[in-house]
PDB file of N, CA and C in Angstrom:
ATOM      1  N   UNK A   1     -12.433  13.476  51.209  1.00  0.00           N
ATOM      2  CA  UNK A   1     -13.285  13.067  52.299  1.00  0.00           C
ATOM      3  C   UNK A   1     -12.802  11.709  52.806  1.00  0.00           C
ATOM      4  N   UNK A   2     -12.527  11.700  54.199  1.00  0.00           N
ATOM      5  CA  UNK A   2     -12.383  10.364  54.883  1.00  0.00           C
ATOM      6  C   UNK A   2     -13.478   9.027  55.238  1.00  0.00           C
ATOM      7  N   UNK A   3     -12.884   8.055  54.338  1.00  0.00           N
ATOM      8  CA  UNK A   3     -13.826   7.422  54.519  1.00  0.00           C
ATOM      9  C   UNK A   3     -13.959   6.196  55.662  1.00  0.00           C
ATOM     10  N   UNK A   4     -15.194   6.177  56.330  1.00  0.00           N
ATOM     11  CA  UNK A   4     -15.287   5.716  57.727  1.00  0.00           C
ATOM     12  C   UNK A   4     -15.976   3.982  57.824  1.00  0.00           C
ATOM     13  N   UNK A   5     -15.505   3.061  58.225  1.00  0.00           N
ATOM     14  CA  UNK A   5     -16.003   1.797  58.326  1.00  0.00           C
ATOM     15  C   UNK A   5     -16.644   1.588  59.581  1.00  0.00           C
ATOM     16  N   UNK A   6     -18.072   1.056  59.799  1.00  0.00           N
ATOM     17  CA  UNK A   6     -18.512   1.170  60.788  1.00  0.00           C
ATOM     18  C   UNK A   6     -19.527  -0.302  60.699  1.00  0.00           C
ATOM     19  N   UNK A   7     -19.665  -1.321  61.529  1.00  0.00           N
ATOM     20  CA  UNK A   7     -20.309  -2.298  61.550  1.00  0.00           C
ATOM     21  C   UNK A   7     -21.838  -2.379  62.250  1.00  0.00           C
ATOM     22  N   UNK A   8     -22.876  -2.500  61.377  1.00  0.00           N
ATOM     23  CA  UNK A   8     -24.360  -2.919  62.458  1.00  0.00           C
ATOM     24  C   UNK A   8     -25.036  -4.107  61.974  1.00  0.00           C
ATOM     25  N   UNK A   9     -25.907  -4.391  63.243  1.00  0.00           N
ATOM     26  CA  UNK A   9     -26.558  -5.396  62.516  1.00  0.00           C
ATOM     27  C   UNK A   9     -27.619  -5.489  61.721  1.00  0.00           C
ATOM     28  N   UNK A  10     -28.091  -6.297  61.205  1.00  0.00           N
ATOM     29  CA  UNK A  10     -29.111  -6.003  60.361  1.00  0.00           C
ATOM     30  C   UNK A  10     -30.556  -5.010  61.298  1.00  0.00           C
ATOM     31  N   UNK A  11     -30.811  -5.457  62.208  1.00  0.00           N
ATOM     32  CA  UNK A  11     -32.023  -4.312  63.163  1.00  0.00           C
ATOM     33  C   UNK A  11     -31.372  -3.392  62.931  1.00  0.00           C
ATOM     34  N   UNK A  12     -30.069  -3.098  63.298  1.00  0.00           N
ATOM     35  CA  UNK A  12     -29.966  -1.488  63.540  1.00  0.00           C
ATOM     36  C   UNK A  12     -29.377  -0.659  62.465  1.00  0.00           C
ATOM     37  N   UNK A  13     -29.204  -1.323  61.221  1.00  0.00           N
ATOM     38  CA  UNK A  13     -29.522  -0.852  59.805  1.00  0.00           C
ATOM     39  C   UNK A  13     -30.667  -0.486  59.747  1.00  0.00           C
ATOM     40  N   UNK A  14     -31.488  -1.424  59.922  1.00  0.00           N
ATOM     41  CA  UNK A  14     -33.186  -1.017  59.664  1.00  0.00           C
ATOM     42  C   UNK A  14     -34.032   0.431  60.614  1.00  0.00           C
ATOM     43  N   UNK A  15     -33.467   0.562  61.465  1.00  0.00           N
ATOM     44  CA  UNK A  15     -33.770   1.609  62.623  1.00  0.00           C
ATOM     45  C   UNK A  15     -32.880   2.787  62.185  1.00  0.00           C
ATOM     46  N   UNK A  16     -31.816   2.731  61.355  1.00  0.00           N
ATOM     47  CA  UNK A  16     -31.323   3.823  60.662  1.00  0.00           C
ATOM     48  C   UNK A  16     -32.150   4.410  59.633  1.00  0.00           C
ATOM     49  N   UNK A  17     -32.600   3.345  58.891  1.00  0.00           N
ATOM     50  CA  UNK A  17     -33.256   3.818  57.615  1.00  0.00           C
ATOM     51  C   UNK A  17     -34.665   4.739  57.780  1.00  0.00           C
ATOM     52  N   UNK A  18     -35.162   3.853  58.849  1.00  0.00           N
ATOM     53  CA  UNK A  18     -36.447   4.267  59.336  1.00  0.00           C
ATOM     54  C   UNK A  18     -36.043   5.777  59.816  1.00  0.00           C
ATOM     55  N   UNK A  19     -35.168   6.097  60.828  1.00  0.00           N
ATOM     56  CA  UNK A  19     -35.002   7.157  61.389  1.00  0.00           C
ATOM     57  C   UNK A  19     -35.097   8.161  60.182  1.00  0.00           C
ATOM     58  N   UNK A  20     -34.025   7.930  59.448  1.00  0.00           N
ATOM     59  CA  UNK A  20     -33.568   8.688  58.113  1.00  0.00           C
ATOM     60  C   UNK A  20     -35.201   9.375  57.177  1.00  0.00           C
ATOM     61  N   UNK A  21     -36.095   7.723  57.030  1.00  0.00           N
ATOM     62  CA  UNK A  21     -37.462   7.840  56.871  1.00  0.00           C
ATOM     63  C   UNK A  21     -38.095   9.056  57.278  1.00  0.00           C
ATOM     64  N   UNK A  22     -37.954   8.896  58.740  1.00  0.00           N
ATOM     65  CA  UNK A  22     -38.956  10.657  59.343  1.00  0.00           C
ATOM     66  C   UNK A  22     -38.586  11.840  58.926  1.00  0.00           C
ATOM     67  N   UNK A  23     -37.179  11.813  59.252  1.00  0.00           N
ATOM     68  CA  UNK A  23     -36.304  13.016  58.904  1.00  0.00           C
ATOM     69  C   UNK A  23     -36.218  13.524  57.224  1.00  0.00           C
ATOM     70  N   UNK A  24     -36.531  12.676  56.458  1.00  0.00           N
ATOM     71  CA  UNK A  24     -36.646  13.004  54.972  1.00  0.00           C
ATOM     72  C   UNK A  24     -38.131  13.345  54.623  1.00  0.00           C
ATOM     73  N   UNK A  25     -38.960  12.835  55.602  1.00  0.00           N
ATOM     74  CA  UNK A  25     -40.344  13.752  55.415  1.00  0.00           C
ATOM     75  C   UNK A  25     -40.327  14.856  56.485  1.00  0.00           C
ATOM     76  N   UNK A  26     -39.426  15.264  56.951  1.00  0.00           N
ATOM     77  CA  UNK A  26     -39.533  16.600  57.773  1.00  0.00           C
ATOM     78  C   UNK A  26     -38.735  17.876  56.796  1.00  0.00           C
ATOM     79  N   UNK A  27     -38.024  17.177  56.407  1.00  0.00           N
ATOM     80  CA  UNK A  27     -37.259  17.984  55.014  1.00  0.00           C
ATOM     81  C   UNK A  27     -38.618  18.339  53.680  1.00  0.00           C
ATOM     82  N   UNK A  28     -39.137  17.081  53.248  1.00  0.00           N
ATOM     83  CA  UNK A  28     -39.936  17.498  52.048  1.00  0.00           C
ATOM     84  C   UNK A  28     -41.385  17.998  52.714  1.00  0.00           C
ATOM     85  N   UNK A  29     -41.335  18.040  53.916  1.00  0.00           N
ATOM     86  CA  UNK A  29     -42.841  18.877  54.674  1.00  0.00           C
ATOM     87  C   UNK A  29     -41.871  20.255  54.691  1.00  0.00           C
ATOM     88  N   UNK A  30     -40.707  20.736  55.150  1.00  0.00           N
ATOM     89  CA  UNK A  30     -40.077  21.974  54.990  1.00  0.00           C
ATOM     90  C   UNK A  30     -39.797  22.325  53.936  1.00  0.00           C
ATOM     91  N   UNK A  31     -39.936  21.774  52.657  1.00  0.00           N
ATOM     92  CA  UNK A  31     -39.713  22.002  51.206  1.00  0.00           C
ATOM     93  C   UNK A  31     -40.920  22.854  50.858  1.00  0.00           C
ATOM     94  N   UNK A  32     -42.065  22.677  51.353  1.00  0.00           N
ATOM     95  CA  UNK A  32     -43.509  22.456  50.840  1.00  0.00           C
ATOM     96  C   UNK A  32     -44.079  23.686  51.298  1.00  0.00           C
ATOM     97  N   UNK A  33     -43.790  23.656  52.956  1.00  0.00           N
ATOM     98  CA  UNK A  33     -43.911  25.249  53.394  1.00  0.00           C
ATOM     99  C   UNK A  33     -43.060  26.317  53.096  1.00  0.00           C
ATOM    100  N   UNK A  34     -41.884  26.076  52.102  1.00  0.00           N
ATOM    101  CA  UNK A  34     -41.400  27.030  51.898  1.00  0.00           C
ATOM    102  C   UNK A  34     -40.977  27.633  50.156  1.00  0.00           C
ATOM    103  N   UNK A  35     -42.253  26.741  49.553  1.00  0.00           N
ATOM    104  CA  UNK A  35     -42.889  27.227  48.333  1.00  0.00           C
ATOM    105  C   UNK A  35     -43.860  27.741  48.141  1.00  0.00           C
ATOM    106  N   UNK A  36     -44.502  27.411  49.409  1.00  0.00           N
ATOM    107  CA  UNK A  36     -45.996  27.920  49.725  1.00  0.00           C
ATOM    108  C   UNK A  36     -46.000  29.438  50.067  1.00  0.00           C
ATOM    109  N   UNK A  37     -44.730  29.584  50.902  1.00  0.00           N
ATOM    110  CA  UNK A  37     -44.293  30.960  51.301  1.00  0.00           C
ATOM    111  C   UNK A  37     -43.135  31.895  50.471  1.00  0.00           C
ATOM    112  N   UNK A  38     -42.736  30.982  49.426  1.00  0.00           N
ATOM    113  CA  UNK A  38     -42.032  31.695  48.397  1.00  0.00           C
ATOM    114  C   UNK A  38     -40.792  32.216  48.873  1.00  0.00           C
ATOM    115  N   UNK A  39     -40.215  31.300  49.724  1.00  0.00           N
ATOM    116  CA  UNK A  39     -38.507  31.353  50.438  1.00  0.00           C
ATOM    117  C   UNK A  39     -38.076  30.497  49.170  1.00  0.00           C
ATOM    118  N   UNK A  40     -37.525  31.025  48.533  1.00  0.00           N
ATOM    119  CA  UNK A  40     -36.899  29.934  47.590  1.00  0.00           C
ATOM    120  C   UNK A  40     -35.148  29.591  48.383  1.00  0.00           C
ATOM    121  N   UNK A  41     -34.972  31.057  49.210  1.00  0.00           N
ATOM    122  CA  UNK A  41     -33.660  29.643  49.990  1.00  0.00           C
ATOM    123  C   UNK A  41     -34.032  28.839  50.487  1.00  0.00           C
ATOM    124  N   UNK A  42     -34.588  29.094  51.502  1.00  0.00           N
ATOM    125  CA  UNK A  42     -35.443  27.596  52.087  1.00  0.00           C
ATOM    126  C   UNK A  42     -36.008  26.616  51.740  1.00  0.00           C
ATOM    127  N   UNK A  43     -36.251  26.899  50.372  1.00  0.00           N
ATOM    128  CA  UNK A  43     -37.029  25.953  49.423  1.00  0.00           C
ATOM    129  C   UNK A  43     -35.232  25.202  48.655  1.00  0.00           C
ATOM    130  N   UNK A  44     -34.440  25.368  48.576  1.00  0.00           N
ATOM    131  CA  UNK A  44     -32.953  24.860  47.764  1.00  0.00           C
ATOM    132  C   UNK A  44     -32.629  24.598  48.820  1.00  0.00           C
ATOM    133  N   UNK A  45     -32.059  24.849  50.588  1.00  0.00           N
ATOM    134  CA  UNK A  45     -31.671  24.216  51.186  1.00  0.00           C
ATOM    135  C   UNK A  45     -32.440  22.738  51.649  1.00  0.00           C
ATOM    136  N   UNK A  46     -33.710  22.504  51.911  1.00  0.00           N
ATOM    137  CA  UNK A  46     -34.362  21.800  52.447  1.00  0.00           C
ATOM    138  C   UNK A  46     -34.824  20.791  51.311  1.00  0.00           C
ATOM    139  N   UNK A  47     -34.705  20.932  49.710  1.00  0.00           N
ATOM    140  CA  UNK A  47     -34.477  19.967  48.740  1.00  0.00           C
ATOM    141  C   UNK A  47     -33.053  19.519  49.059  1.00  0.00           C
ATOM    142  N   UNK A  48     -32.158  20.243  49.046  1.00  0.00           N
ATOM    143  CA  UNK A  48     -30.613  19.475  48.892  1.00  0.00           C
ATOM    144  C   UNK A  48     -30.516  18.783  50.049  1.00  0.00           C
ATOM    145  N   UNK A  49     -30.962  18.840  51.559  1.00  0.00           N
ATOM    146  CA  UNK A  49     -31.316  17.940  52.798  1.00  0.00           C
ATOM    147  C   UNK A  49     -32.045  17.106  52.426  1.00  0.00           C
ATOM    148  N   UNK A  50     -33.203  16.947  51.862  1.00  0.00           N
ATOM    149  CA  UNK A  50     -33.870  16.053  51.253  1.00  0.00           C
ATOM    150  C   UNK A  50     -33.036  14.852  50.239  1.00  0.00           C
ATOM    151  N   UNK A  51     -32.498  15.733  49.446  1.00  0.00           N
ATOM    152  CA  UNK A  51     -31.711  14.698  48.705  1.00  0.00           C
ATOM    153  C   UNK A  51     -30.851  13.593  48.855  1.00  0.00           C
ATOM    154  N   UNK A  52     -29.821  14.524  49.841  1.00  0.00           N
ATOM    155  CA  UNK A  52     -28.903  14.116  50.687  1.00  0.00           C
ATOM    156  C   UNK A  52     -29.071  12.436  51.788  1.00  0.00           C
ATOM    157  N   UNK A  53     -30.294  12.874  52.142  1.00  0.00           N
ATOM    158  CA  UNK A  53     -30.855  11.930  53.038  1.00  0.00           C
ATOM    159  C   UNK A  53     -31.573  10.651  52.352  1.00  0.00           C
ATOM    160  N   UNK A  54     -32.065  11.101  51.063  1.00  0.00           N
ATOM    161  CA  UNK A  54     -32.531  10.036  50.056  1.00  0.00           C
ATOM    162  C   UNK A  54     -31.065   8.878  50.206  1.00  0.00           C
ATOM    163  N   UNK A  55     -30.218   9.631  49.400  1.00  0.00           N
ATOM    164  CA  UNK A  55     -28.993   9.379  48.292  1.00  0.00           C
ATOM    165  C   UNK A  55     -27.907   8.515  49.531  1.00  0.00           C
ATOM    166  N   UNK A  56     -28.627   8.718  51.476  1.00  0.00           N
ATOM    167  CA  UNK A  56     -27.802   8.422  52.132  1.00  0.00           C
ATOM    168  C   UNK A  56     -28.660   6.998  52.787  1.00  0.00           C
ATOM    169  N   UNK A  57     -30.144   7.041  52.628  1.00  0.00           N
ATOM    170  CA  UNK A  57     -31.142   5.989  52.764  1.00  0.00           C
ATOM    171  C   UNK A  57     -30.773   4.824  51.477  1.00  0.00           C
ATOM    172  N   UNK A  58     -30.257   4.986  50.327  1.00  0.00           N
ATOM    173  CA  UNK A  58     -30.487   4.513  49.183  1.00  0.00           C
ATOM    174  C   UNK A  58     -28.777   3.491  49.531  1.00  0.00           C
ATOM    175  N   UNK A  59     -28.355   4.002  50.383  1.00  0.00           N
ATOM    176  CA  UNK A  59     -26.789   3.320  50.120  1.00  0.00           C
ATOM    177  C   UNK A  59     -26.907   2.485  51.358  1.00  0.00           C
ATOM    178  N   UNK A  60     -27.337   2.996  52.120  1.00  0.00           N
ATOM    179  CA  UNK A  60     -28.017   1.755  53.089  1.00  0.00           C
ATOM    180  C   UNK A  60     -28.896   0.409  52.905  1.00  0.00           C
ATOM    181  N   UNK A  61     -29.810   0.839  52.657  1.00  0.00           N
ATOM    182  CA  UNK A  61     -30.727  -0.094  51.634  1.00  0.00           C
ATOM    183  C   UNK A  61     -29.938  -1.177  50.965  1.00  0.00           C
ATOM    184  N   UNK A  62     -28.657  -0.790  50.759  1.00  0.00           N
ATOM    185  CA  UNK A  62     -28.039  -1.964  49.584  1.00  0.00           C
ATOM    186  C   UNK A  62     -27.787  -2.724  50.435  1.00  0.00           C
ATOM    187  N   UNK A  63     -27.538  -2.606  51.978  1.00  0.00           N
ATOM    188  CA  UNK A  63     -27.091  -3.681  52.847  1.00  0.00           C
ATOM    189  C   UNK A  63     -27.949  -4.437  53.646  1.00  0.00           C
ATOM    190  N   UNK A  64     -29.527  -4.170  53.134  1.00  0.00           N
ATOM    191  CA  UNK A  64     -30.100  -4.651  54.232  1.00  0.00           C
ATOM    192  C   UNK A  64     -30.607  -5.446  53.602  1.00  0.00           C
ATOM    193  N   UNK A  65     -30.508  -7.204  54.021  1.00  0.00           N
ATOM    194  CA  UNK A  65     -30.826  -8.526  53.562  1.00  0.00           C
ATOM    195  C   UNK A  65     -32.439  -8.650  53.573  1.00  0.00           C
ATOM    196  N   UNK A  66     -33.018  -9.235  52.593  1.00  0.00           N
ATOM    197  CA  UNK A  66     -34.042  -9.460  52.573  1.00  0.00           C
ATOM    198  C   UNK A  66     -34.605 -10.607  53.154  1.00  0.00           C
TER     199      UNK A  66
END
């Protein structure tokens, strides 16, 4: 995998994370309806999106100054 260098500033780190924020509760709200409905693909794709988006919020986070 190629790895990509890309510069922001601290706001628009923070407006990433946040974004990332909604989108990782639209994943674990699609996790939820689809245990409820007993799709267990839908239920393994929409955890591993979930994850993904954690594990991609979590590496961000390391850059944003307190």
């Amino acid at each position: 995998m190629a790895e990509i260098t890309l510069k922001f500033t601290q706001d628009e780190l923070e407006m990433l994370v946040d974004a990332l924020e909604v989108d990782l509760e639209g994943y674990a709200e699609a996790a939820k309806e689809a245990r409820m409905n007993n799709s267990r693909e839908d239920i393994v794709t929409f955890t591993e999106a979930a994850t993904r988006v954690q594990m991609l919020m979590d590496k961000l986070r390391e850059h944003i100054e307190e």
